[in-house]
Protein backbone atom coordinates (compact mmCIF):
# COMPACT_ATOMS: atom_id res chain seq x y z
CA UNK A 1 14.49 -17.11 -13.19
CA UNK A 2 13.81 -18.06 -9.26
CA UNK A 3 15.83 -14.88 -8.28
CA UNK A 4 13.40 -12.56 -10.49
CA UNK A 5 10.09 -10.76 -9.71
CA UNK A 6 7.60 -8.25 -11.79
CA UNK A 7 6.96 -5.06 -9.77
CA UNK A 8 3.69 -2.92 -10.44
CA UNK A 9 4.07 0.91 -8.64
CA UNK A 10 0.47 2.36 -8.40
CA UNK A 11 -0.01 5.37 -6.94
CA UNK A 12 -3.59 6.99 -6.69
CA UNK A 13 -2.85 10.62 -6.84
CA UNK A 14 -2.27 11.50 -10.55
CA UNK A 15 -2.86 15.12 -12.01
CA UNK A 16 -4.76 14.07 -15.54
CA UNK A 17 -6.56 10.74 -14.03
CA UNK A 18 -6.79 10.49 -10.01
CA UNK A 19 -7.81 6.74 -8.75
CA UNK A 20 -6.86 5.26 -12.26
CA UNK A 21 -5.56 2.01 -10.62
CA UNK A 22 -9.33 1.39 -9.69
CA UNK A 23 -10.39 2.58 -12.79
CA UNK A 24 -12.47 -0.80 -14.25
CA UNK A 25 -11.05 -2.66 -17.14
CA UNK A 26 -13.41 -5.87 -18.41
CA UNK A 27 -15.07 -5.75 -15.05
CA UNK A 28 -12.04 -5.53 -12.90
CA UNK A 29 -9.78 -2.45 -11.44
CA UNK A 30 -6.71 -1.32 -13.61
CA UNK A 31 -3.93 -2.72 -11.35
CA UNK A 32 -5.53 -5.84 -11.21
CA UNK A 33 -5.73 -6.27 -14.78
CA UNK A 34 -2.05 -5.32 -15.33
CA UNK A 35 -0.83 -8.21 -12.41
CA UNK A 36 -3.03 -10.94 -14.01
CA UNK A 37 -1.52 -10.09 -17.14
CA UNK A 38 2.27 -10.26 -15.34
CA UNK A 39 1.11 -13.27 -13.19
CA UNK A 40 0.16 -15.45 -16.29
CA UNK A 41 4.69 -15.17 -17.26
CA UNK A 42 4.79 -17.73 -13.96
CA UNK A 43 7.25 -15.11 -12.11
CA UNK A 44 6.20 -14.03 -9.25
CA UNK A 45 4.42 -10.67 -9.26
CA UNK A 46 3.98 -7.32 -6.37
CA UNK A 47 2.05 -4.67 -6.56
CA UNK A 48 3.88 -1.71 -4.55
CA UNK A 49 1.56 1.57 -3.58
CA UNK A 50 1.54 4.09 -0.62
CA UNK A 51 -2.41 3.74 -0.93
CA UNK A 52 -4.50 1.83 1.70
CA UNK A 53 -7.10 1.96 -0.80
CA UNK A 54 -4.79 -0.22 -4.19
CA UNK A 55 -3.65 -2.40 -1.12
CA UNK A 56 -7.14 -3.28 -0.33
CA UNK A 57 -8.16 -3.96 -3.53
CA UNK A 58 -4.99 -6.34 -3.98
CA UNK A 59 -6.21 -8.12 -0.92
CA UNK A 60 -9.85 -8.55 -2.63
CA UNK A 61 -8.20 -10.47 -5.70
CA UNK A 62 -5.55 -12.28 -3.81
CA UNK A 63 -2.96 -10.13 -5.44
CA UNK A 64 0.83 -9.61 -3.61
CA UNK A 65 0.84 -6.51 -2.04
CA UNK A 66 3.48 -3.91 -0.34
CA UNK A 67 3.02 -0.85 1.12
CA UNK A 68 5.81 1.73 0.58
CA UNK A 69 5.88 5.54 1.84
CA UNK A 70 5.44 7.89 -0.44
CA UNK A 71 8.09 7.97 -4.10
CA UNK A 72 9.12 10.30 -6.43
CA UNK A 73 8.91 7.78 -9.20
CA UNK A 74 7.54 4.54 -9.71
CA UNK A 75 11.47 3.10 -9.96
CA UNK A 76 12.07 4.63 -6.61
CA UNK A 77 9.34 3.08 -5.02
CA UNK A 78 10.33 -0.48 -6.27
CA UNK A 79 13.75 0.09 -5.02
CA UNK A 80 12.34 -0.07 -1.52
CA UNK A 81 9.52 -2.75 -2.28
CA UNK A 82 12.67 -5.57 -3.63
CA UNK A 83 15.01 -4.47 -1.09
CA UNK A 84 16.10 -7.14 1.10
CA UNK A 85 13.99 -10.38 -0.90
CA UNK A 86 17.35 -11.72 -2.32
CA UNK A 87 16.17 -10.87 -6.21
CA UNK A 88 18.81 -10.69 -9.06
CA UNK A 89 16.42 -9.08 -11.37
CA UNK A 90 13.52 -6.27 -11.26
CA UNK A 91 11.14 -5.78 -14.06
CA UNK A 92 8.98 -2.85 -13.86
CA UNK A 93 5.93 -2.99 -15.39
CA UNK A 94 3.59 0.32 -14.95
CA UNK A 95 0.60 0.14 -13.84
CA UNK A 96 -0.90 1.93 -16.36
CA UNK A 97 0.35 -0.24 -18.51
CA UNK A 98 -2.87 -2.48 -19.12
CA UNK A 99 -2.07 -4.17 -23.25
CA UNK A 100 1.41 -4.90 -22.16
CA UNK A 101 0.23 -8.22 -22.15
CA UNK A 102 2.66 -11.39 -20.70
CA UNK A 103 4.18 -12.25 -24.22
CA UNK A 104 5.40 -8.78 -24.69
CA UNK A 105 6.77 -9.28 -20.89
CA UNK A 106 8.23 -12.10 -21.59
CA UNK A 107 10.27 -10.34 -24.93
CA UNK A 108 11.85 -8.19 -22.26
CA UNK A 109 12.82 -11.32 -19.86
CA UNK A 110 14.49 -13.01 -22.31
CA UNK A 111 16.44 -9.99 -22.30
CA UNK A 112 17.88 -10.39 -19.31
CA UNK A 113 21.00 -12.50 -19.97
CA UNK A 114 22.43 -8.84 -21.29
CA UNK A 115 22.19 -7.34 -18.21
CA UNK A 116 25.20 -9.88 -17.26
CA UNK A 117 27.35 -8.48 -19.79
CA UNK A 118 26.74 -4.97 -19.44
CA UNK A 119 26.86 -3.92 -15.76
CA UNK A 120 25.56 -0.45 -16.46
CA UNK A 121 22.16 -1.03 -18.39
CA UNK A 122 18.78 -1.04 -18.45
CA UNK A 123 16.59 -2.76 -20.77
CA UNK A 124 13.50 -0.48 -22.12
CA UNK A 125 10.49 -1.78 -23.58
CA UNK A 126 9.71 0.71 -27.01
CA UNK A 127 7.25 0.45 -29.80
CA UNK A 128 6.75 2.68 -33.02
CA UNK A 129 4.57 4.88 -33.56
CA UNK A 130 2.76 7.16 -36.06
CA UNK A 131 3.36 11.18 -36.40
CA UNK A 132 0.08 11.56 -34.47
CA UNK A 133 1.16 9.56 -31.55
CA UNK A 134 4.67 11.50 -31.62
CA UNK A 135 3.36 14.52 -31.21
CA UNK A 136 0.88 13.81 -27.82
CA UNK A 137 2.12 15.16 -25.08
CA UNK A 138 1.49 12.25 -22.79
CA UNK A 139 3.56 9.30 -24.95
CA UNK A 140 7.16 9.83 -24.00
CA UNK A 141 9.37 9.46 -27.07
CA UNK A 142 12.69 7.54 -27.93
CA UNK A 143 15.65 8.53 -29.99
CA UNK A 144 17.21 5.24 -30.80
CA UNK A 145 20.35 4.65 -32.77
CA UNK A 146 20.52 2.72 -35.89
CA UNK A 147 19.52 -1.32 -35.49
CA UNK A 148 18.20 -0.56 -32.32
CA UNK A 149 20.82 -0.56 -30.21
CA UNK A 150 20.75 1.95 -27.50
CA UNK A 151 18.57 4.65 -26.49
CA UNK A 152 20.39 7.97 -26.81
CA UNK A 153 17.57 10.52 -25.24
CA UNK A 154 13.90 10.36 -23.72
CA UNK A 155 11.51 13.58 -24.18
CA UNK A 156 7.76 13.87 -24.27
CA UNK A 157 8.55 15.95 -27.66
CA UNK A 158 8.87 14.35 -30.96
CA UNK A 159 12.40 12.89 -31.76
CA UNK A 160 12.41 11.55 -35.14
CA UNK A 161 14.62 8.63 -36.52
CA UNK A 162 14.81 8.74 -39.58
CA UNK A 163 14.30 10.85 -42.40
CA UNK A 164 10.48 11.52 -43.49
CA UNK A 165 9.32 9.17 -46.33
CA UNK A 166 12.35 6.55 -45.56
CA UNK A 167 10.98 2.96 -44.82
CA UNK A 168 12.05 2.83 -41.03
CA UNK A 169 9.58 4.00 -38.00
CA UNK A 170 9.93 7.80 -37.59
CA UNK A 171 8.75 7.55 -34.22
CA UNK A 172 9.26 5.62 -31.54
CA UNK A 173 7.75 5.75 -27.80
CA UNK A 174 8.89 4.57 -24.39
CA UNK A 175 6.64 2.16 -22.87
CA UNK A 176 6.51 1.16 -19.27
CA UNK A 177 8.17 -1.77 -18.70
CA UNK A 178 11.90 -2.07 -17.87
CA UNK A 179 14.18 -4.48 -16.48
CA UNK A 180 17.30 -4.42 -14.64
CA UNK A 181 19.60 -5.57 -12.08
CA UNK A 182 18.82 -5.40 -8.59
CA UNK A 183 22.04 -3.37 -8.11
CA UNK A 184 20.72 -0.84 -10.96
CA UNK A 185 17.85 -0.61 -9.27
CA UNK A 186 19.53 0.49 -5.61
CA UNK A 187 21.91 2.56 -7.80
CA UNK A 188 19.09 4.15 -9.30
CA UNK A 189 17.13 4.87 -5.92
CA UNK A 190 20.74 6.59 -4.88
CA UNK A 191 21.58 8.84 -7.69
CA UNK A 192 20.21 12.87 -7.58
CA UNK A 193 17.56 13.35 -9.42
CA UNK A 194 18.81 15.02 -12.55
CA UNK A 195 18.20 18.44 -14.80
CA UNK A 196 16.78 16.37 -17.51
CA UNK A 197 14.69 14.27 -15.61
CA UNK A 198 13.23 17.59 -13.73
CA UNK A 199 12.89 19.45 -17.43
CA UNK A 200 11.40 16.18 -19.27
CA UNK A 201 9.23 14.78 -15.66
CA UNK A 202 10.89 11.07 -17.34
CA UNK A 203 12.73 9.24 -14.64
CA UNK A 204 14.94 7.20 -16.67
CA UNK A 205 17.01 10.15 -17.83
CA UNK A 206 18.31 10.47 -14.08
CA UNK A 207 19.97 6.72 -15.62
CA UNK A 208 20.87 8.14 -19.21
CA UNK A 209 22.25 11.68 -17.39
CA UNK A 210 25.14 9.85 -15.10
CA UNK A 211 26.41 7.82 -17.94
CA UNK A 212 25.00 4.63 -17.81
CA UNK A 213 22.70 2.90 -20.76
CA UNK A 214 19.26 2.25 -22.18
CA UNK A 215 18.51 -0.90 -23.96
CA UNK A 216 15.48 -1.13 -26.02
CA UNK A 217 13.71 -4.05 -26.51
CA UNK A 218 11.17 -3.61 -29.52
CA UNK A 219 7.67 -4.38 -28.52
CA UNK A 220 5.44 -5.51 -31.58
CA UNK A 221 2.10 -5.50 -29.75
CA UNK A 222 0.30 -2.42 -30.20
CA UNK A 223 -0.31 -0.64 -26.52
CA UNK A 224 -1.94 2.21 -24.73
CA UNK A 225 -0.36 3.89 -21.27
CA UNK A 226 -3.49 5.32 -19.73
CA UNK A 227 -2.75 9.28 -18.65
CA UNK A 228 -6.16 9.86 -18.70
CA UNK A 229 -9.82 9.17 -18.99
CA UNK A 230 -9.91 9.14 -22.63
CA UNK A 231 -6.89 6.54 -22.78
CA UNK A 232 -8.96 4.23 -20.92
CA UNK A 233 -11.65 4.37 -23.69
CA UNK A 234 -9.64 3.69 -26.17
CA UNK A 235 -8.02 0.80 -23.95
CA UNK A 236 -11.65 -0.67 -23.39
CA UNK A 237 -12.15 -0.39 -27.66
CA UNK A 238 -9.11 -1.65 -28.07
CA UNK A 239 -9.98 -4.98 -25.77
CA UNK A 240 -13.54 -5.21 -27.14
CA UNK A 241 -12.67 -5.66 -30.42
CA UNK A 242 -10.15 -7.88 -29.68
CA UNK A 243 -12.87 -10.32 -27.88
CA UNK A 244 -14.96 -10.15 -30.80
């Protein structure tokens, strides 16, 4: 586990919620929130921006920092963050991502002795969800085959299943933490970006579009990516309650 480090991309500049990084959770910013929660796994943990302003704020909380240039995707900009620190293995953990706590990170490191066997995968944290959550825009959905075992497509459209009224989830949804290989990772950073990926605006598609595989790894932790203001409240419910 020496040879493998959590990644956080932050980026201040999105459409539906600019400066969330910085946005406060239980009295600290977002990005902060999301490394304490990946530094309490004991791996060793990097935020990676192209903002001045999320580096700074790393700084003020003694949290690992790199600057990057500017990324299409959050995968892309980790490629360049890990490149050259001798890893094995990249997990990617969003930084949006703040009730992906370090249990549900460690589910997906425990994964990681798969990645050995299968040169060409990627694991994917997923979760189910209800019809209501399937059909917002924002939660980007999974079709998954039966028992779990591979993720067939990505869309921010509902992809059911199973059959209505059956006993399995309908629904399931992507969440933002992956792992992989280190040579995934540079493979990733050097493939085109892909029709899919352009059509769906989901990066890992570019992976599922040349051939290689998705592996999920059920999450059973109930979570909330924050696209926008009204995520965060939720989020901030979500935590309160949980102090009670």
């Amino acid at each position: 586990m020496d040879k493998t480090a959590i990644f956080i991309p932050a980026r201040m500049g999105s459409t539906r919620f600019p400066g969330k990084p910085l946005a406060p959770i239980d009295g600290i910013p977002m990005i902060v929130y999301c490394a304490r929660n990946a530094i309490q796994t004991g791996l060793k943990v990097y935020v990676c921006t192209d903002s001045e302003e999320i580096m700074a704020v790393c700084s003020l909380y003694e949290v690992k920092a790199i600057m990057t240039p500017h990324c299409e995707t959050g995968t892309d900009r980790i490629a360049i963050a890990a490149k050259n620190m001798g890893l094995s293995y990249v997990i990617n953990l969003q930084g949006d991502e703040p009730l992906i706590d370090f249990d549900s990170i460690n589910l997906v490191i425990s994964m990681l002795p798969i990645l050995e066997k299968k040169e060409n995968a990627i694991i994917n944290a997923i979760q189910d969800i209800n019809s209501e959550e399937a059909f917002d825009p924002n939660n980007v959905k999974c079709a998954v085959l039966e028992n779990l075992s591979k993720i067939q497509y990505l869309s921010r459209k509902p992809l059911l299943n199973s059959e209505e009224g059956s006993d399995k989830p309908n629904y399931f949804k992507q969440l933002g933490l992956y792992a992989l290989s280190i040579n995934n990772l540079q493979k990733f950073a050097n493939l085109p970006k892909g029709e899919l990926e352009k059509a769906e605006r989901i990066e890992l598609l570019r992976w599922l579009e040349n051939g290689n595989e998705l592996i999920p790894c059920q999450i059973v932790k109930d979570t909330i990516s924050v696209d926008t203001p009204n995520d965060l409240v939720k989020v901030l419910s979500k935590i309160k309650q949980s102090n009670l």
